[in-house]
PDB file of N, CA and C in Angstrom:
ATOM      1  N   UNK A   1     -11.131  -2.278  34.996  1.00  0.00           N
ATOM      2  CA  UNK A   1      -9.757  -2.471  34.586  1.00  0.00           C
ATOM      3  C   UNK A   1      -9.713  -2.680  33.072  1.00  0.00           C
ATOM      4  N   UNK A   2      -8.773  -2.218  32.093  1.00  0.00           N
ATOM      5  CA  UNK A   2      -8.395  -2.582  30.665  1.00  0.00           C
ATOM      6  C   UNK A   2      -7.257  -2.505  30.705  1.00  0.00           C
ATOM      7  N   UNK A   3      -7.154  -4.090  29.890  1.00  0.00           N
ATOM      8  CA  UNK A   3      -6.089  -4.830  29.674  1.00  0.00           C
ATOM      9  C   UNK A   3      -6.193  -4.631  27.858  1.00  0.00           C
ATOM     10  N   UNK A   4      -5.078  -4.622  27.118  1.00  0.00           N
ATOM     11  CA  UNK A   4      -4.950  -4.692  25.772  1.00  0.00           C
ATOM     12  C   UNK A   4      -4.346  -5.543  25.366  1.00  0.00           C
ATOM     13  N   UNK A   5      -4.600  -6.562  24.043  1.00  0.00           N
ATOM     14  CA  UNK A   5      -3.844  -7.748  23.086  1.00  0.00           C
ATOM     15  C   UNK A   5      -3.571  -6.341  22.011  1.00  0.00           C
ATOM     16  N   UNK A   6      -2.271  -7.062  21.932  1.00  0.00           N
ATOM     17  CA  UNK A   6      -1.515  -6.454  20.521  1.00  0.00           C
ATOM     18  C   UNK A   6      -1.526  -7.717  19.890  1.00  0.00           C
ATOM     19  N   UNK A   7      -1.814  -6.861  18.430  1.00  0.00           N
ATOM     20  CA  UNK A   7      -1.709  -8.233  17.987  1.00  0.00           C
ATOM     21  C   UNK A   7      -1.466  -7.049  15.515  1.00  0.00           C
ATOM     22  N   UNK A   8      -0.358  -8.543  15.179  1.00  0.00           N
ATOM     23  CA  UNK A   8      -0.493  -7.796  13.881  1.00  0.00           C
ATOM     24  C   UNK A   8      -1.284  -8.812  13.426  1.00  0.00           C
ATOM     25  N   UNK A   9      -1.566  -8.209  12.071  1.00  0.00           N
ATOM     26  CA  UNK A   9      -2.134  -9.403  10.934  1.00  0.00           C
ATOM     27  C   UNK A   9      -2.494  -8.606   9.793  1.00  0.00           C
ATOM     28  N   UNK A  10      -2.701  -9.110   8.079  1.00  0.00           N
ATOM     29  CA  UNK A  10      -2.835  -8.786   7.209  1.00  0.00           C
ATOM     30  C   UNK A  10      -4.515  -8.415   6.903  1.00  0.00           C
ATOM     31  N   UNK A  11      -4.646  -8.000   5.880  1.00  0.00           N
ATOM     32  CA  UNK A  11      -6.090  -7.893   5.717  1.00  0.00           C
ATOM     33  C   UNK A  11      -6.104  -9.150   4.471  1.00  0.00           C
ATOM     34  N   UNK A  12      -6.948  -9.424   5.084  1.00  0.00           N
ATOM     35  CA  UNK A  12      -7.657 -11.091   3.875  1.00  0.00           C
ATOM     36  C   UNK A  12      -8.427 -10.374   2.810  1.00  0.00           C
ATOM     37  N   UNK A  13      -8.759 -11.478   2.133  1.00  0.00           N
ATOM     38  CA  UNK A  13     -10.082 -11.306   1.331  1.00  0.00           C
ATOM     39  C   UNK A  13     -11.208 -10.259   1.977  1.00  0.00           C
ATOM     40  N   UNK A  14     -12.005  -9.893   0.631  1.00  0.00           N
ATOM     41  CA  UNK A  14     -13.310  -8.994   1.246  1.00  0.00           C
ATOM     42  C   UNK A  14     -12.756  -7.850   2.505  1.00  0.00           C
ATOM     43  N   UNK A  15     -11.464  -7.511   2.576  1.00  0.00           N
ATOM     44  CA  UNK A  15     -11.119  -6.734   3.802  1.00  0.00           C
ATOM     45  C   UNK A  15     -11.259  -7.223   5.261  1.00  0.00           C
ATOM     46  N   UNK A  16     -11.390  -8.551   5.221  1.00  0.00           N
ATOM     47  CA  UNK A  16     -11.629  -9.263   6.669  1.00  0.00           C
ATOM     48  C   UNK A  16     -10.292  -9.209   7.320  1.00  0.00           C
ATOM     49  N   UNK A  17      -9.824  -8.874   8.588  1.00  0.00           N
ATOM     50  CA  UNK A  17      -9.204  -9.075   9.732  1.00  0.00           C
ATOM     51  C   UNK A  17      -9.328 -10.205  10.544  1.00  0.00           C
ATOM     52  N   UNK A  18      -8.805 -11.225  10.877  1.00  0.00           N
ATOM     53  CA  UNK A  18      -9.019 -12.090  12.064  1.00  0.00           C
ATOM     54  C   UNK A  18      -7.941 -11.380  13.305  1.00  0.00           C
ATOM     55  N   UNK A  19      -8.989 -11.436  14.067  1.00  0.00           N
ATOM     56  CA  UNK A  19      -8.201 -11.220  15.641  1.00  0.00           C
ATOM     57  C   UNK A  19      -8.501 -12.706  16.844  1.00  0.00           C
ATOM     58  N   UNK A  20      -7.301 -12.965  16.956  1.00  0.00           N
ATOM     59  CA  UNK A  20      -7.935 -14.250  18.113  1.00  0.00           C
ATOM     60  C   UNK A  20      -7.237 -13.669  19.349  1.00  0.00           C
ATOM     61  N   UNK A  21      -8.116 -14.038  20.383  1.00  0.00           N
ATOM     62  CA  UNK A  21      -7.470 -13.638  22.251  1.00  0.00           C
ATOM     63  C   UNK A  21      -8.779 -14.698  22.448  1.00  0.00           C
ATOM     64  N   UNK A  22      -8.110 -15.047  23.677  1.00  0.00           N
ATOM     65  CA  UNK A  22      -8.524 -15.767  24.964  1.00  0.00           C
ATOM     66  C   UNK A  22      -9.301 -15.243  25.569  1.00  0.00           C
ATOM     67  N   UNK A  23     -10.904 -14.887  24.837  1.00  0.00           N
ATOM     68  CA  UNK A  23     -11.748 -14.487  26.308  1.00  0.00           C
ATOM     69  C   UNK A  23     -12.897 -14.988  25.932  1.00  0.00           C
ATOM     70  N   UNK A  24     -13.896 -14.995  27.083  1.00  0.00           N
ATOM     71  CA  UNK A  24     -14.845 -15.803  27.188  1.00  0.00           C
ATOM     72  C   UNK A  24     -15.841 -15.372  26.007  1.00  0.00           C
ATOM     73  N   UNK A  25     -16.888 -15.775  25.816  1.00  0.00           N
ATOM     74  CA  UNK A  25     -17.818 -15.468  24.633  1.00  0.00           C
ATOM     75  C   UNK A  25     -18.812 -14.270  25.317  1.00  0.00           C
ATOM     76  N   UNK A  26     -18.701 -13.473  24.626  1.00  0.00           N
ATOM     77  CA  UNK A  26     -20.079 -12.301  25.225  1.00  0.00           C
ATOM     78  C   UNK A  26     -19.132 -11.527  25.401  1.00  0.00           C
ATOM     79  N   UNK A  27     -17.611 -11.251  26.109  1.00  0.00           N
ATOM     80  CA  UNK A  27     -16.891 -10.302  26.371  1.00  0.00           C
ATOM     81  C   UNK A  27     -17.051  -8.914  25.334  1.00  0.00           C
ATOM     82  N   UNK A  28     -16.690  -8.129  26.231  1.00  0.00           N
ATOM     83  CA  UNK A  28     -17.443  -6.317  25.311  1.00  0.00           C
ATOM     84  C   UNK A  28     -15.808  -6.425  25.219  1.00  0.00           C
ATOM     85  N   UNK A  29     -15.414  -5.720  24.205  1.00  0.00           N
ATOM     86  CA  UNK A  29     -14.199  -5.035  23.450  1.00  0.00           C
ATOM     87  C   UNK A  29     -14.828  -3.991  22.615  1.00  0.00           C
ATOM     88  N   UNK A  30     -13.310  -3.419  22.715  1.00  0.00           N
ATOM     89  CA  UNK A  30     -13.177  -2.021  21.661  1.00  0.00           C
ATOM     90  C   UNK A  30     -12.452  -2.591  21.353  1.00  0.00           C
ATOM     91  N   UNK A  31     -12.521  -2.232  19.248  1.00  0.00           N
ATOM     92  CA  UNK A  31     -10.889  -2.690  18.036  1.00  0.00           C
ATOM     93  C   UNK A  31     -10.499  -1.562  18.129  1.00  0.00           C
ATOM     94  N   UNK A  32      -9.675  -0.833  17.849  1.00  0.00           N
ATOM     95  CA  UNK A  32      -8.967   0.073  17.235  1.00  0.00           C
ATOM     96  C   UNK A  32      -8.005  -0.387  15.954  1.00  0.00           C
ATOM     97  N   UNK A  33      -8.300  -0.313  15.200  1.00  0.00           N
ATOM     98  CA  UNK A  33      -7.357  -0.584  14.264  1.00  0.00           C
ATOM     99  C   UNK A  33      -6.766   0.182  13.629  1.00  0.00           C
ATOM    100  N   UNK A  34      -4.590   0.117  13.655  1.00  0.00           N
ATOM    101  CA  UNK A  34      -3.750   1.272  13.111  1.00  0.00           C
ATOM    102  C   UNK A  34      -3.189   0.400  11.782  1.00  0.00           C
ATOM    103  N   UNK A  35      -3.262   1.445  11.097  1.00  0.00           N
ATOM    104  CA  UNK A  35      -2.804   0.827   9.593  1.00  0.00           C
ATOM    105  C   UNK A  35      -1.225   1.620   9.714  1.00  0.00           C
ATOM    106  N   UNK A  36      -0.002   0.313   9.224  1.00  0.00           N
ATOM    107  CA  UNK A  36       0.981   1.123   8.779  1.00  0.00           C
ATOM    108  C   UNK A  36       1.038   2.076   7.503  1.00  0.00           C
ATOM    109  N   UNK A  37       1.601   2.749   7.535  1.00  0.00           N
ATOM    110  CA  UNK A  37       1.904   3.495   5.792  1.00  0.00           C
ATOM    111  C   UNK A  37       2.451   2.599   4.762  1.00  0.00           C
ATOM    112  N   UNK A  38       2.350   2.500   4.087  1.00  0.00           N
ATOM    113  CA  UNK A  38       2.976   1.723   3.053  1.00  0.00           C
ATOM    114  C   UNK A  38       4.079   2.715   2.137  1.00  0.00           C
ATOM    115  N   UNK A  39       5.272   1.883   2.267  1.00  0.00           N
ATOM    116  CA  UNK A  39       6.507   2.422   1.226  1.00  0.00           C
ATOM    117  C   UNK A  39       5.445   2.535  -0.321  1.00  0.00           C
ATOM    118  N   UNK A  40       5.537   3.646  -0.610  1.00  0.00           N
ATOM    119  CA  UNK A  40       5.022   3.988  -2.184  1.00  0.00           C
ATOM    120  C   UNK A  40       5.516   2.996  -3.168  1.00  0.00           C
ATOM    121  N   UNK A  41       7.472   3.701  -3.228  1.00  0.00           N
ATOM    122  CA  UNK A  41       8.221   2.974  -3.776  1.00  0.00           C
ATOM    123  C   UNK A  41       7.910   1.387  -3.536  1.00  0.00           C
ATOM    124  N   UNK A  42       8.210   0.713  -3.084  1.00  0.00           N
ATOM    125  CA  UNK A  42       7.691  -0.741  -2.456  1.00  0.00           C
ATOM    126  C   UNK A  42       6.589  -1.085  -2.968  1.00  0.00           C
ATOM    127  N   UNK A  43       5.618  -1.084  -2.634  1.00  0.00           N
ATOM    128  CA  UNK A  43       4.285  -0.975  -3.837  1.00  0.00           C
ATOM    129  C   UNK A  43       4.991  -1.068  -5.181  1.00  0.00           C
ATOM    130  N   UNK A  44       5.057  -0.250  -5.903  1.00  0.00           N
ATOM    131  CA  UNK A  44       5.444   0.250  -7.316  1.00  0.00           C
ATOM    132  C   UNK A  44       6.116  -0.796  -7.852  1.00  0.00           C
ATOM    133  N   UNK A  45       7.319  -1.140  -6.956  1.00  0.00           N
ATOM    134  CA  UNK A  45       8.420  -2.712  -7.228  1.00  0.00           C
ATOM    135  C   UNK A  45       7.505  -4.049  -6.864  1.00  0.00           C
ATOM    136  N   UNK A  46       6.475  -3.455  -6.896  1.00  0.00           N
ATOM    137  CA  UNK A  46       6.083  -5.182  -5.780  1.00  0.00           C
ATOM    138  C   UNK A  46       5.409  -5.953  -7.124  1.00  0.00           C
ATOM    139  N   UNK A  47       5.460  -5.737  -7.979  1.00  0.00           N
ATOM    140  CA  UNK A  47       5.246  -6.928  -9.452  1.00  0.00           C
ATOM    141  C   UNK A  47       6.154  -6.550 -10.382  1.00  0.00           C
ATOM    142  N   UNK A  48       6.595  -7.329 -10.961  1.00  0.00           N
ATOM    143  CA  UNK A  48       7.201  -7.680 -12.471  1.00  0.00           C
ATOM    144  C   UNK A  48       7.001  -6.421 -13.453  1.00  0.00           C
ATOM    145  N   UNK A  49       5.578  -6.666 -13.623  1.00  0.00           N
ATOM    146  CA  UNK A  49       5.133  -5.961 -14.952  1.00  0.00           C
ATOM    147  C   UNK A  49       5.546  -4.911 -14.960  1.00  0.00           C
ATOM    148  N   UNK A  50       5.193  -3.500 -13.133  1.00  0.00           N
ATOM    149  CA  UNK A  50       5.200  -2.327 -12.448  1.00  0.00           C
ATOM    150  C   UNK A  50       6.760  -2.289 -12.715  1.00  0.00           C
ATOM    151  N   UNK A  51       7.596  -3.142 -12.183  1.00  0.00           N
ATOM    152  CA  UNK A  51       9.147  -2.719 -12.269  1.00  0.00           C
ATOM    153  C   UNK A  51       9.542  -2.829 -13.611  1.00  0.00           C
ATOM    154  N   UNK A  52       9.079  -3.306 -14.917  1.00  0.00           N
ATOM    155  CA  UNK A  52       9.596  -3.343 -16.320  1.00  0.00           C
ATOM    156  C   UNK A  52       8.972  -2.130 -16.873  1.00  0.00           C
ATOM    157  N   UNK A  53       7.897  -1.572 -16.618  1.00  0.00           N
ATOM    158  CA  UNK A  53       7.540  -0.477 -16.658  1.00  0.00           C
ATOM    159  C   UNK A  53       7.943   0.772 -16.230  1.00  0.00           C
ATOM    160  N   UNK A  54       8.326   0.624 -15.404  1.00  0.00           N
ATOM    161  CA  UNK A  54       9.332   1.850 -14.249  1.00  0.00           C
ATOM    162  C   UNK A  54      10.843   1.988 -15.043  1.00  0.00           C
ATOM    163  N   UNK A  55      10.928   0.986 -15.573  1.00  0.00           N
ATOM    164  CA  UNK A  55      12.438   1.058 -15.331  1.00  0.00           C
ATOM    165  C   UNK A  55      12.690   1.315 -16.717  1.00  0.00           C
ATOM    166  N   UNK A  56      11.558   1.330 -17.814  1.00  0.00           N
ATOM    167  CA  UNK A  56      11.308   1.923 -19.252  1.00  0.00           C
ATOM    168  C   UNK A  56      11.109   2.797 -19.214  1.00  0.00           C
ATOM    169  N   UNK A  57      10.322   3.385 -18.343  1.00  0.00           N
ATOM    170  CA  UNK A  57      10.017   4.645 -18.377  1.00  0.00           C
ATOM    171  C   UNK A  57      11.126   5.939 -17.635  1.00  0.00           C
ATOM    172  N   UNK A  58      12.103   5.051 -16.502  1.00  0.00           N
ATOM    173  CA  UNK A  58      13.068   5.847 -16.651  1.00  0.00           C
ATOM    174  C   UNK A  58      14.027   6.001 -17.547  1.00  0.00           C
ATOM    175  N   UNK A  59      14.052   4.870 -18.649  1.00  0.00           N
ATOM    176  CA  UNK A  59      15.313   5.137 -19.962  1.00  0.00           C
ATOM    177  C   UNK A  59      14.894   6.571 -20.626  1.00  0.00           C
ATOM    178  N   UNK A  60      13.303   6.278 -20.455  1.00  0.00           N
ATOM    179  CA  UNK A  60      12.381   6.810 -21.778  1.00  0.00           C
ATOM    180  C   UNK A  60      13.067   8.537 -21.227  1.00  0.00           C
ATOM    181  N   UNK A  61      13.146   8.885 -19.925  1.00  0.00           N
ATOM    182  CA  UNK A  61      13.022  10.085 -19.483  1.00  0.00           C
ATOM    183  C   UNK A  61      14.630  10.610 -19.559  1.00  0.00           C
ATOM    184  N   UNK A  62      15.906   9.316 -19.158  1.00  0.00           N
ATOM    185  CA  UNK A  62      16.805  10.081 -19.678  1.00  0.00           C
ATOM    186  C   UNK A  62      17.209  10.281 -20.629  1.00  0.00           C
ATOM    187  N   UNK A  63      16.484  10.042 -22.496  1.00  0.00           N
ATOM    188  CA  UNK A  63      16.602  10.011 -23.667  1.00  0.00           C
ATOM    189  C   UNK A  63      16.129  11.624 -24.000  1.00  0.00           C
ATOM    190  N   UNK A  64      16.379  12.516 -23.893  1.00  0.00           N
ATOM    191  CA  UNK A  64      15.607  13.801 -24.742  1.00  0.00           C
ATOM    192  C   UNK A  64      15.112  13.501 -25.747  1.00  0.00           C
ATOM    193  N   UNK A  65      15.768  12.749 -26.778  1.00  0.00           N
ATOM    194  CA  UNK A  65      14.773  12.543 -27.971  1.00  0.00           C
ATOM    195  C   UNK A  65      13.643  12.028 -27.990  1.00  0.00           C
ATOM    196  N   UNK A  66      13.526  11.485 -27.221  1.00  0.00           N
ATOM    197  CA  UNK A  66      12.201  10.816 -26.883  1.00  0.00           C
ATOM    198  C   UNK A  66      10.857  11.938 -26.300  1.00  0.00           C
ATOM    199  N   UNK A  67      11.582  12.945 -25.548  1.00  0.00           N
ATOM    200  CA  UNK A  67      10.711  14.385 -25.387  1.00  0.00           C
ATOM    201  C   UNK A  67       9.537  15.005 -26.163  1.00  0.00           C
ATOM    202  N   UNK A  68       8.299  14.861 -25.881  1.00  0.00           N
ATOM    203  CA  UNK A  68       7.570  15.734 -26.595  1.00  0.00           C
ATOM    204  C   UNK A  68       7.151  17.225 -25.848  1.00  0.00           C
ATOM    205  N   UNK A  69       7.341  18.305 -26.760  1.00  0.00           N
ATOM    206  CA  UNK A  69       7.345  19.806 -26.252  1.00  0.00           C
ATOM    207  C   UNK A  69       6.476  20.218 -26.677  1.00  0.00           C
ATOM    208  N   UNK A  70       5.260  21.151 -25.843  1.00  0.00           N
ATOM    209  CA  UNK A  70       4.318  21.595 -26.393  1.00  0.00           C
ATOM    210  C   UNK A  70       4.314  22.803 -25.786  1.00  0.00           C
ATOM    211  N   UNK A  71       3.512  24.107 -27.164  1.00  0.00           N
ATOM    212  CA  UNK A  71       4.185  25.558 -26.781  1.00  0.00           C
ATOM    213  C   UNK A  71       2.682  25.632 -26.107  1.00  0.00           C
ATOM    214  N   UNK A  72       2.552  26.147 -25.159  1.00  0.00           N
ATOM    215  CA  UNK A  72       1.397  26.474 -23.705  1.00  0.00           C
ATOM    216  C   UNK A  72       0.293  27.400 -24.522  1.00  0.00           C
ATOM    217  N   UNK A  73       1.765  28.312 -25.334  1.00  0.00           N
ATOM    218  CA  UNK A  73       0.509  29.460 -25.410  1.00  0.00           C
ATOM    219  C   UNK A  73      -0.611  28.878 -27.064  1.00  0.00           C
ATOM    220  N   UNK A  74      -0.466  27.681 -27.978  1.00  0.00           N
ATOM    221  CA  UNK A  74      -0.513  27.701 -28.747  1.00  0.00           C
ATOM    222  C   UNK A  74      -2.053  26.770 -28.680  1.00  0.00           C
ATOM    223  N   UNK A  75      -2.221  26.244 -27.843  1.00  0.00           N
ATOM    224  CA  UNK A  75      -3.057  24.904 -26.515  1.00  0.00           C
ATOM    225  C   UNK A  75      -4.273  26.012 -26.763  1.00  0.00           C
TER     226      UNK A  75
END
């Protein structure tokens, strides 16, 4: 018979996982472990520095003057 614990949790330090269930010591298991996706965007906002940066760098992009143009064939 297999029975399954769901269970979430973060990744710690050094990439460690804790999983706790109720079974005796010696018990055989299989982990499977599913990683969600992570929002890109989300990431990107998730410090200070990343969002004062982002959000300079979008002024920077709707300024044309700020544009540097380089002719391909000249490279």
């Amino acid at each position: 018979m297999v029975s399954a614990i769901k269970q979430h949790s973060v990744v710690g330090k050094q990439g460690k996982i804790e999983i706790r269930a109720d079974l005796p010591e010696g018990t055989l298991v299989e982990i499977i472990v599913l990683v969600e996706e992570q929002d890109e965007t989300k990431y990107l906002l998730s410090t200070e520095a990343n969002r004062k940066y982002l959000i300079e760098a979008l002024r920077d992009a709707e300024n044309r003057q700020s544009y540097i143009y380089v002719d391909l064939e000249k490279l």
